[in-house]
Protein backbone atom coordinates (compact mmCIF):
# COMPACT_ATOMS: atom_id res chain seq x y z
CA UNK A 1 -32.29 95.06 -160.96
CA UNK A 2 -35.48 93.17 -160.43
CA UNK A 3 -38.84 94.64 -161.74
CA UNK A 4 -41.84 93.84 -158.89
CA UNK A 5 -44.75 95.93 -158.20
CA UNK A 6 -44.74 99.04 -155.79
CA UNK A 7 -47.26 100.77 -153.54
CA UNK A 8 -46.60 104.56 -152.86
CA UNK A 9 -48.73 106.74 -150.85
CA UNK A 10 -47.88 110.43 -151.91
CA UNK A 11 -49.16 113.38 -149.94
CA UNK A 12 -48.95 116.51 -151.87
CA UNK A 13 -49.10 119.80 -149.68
CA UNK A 14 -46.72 122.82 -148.08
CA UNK A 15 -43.83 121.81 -145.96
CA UNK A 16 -42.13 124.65 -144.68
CA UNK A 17 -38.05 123.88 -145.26
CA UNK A 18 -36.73 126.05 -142.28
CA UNK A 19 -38.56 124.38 -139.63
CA UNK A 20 -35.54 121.95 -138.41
CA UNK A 21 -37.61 120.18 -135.69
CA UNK A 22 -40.12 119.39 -138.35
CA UNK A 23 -37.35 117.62 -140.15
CA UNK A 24 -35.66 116.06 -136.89
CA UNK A 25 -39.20 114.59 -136.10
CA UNK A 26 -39.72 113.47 -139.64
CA UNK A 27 -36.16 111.77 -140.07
CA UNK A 28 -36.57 109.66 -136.17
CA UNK A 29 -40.54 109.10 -137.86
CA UNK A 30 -39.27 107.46 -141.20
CA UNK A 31 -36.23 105.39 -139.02
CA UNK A 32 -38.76 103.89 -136.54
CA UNK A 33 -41.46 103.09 -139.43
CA UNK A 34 -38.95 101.39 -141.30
CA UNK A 35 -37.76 99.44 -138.44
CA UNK A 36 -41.51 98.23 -137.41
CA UNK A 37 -41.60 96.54 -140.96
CA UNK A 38 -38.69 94.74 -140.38
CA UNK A 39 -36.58 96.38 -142.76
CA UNK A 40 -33.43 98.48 -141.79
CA UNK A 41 -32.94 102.28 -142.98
CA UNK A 42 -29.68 102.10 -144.21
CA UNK A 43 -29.50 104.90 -146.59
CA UNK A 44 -29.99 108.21 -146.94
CA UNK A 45 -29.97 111.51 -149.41
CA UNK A 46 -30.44 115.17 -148.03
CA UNK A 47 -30.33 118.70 -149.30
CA UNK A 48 -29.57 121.40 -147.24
CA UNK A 49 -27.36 124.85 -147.17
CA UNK A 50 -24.58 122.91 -146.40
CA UNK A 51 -24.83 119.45 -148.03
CA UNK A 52 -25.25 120.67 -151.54
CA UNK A 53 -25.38 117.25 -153.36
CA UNK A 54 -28.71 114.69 -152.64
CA UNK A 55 -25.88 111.92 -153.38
CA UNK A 56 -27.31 108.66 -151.59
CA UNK A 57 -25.19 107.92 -148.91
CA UNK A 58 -24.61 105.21 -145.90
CA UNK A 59 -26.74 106.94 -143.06
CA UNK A 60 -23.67 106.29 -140.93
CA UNK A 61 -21.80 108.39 -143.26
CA UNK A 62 -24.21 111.19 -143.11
CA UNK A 63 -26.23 111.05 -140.52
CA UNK A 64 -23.99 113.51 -138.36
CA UNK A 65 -23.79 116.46 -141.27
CA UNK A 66 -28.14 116.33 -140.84
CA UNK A 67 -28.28 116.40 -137.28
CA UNK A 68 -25.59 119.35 -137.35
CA UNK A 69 -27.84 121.03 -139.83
CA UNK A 70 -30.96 120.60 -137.66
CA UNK A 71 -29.44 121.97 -134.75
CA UNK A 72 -27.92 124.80 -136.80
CA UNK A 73 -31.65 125.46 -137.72
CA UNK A 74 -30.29 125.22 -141.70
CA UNK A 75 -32.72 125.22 -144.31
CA UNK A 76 -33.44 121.40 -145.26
CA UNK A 77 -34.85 121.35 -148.89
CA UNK A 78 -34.82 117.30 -149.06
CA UNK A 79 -34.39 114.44 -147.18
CA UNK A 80 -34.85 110.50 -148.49
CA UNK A 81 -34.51 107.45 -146.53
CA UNK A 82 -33.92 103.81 -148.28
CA UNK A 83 -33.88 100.12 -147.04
CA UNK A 84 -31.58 98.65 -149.58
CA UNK A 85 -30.37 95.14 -149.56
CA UNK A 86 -26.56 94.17 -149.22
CA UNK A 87 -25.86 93.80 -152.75
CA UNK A 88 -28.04 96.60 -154.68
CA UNK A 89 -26.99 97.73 -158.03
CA UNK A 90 -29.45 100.83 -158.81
CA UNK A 91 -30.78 102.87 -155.45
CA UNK A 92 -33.62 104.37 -157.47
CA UNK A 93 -34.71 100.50 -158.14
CA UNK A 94 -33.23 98.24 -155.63
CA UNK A 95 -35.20 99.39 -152.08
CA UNK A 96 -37.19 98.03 -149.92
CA UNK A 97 -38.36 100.68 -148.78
CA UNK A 98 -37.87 104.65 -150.19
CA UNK A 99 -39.51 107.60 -147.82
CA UNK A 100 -38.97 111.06 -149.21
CA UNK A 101 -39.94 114.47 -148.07
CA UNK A 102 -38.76 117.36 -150.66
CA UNK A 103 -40.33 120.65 -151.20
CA UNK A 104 -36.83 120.81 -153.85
CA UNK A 105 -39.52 120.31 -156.62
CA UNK A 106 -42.52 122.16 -158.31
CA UNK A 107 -44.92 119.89 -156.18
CA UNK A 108 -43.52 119.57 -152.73
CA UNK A 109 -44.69 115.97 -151.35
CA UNK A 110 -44.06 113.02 -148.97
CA UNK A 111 -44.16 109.85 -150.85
CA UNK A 112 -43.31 106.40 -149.38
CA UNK A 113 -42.85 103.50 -151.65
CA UNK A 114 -42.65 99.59 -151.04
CA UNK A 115 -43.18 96.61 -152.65
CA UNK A 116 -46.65 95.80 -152.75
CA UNK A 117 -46.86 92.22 -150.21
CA UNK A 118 -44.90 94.90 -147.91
CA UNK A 119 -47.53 97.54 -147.88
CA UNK A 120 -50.29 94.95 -147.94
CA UNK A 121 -49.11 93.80 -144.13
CA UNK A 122 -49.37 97.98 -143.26
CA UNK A 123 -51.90 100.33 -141.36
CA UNK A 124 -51.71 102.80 -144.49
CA UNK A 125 -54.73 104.86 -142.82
CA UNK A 126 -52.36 105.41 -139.97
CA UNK A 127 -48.89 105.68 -142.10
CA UNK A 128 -50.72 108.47 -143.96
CA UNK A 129 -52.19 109.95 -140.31
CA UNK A 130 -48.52 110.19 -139.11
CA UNK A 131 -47.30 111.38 -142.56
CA UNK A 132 -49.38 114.36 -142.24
CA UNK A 133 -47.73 115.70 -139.60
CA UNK A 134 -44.95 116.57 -141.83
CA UNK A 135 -47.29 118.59 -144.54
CA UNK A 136 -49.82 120.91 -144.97
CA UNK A 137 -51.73 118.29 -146.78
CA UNK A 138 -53.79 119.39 -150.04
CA UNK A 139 -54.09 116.25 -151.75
CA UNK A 140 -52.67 112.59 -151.72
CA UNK A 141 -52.96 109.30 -153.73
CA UNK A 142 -52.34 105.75 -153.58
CA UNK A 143 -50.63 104.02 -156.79
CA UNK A 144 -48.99 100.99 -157.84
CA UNK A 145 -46.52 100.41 -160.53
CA UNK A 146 -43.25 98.81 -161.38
CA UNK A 147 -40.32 100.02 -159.96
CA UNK A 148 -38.67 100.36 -162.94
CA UNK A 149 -41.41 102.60 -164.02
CA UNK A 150 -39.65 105.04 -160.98
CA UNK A 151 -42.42 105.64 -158.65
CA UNK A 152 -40.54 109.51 -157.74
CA UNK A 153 -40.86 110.29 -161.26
CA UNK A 154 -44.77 109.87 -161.59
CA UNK A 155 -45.16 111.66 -158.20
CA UNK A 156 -43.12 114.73 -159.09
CA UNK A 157 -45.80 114.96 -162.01
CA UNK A 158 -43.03 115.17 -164.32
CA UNK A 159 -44.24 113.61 -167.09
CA UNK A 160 -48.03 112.94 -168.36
CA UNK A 161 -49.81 109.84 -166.25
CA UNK A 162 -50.20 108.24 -170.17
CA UNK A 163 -46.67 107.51 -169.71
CA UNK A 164 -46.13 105.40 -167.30
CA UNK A 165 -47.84 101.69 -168.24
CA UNK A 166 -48.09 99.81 -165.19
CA UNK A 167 -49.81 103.21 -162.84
CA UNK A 168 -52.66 102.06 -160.95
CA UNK A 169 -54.26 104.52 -159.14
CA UNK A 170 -56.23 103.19 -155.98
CA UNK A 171 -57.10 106.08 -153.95
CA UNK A 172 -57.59 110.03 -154.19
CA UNK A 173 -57.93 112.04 -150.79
């Protein structure tokens, strides 16, 4: 795994887990985003009633199971899409792309991370217009940091800010 610098926008707010449109609209949102960036969602991790692990699988391999859940209107706790490359070793380090929306933690968010020459060529005002569709937004930021720092960690507050080296934070709203 290569260390580069990451942007992530992370929108911190309500999202109501039983509303399976909301997640239907969120999943085709995060696909077609990817896609305008010239990357390709390949890979995916969801938690619902009846996918109990978040393991990070080929969306071809799991796509089916969430669409089954949507239309059985089944409680959707998590759902992360990645761009990784062919070869990746680590998923949590590799991507070229990681979109998350989880309410499976003590802040539920939406963050979306890239590699900072990615989001530099983005309309973030409008990726974070669309985002909020998908939250009952409270509070956000914009950061930067390594990947190897793990972006996900600093945005599920788990530890202090203090502890992470490379955080730069750009933008409050």
């Amino acid at each position: 795994m290569v260390e580069r610098l990451t942007t992530s926008i992370v929108l911190y707010g309500e999202i109501d887990s039983s509303n399976s449109d909301k997640w239907l609209y969120f999943y085709n949102y995060v696909l077609n985003f990817i896609k305008s960036i010239n990357l390709s969602p390949n890979y995916m991790a969801v938690s619902n009633e009846s996918i109990k692990s978040s393991k990070i699988s080929p969306i071809k391999r799991v796509e089916k199971n969430l669409l089954s859940a949507i239309e059985n209107k089944e409680e959707i706790s998590s759902l992360s899409i990645y761009s990784l490359p062919d070869k990746f070793e680590t998923a949590a380090f590799d991507y070229n792309a990681y979109i998350c929306r989880t309410n499976r933690l003590k802040y539920s968010h939406i963050i979306i991370t890239l590699p900072i020459e990615i989001y530099k060529k983005i309309d973030y005002k409008q990726l974070i217009a669309g985002l909020e569709n998908f939250i009952e937004l409270q509070s956000g930021e914009i950061f930067n940091m390594s990947n190897l720092e793990s972006p996900q960690l600093y945005a599920s507050k788990a530890n202090a800010p203090s502890t992470f080296k490379t955080l730069d934070v750009t933008a409050n709203f």
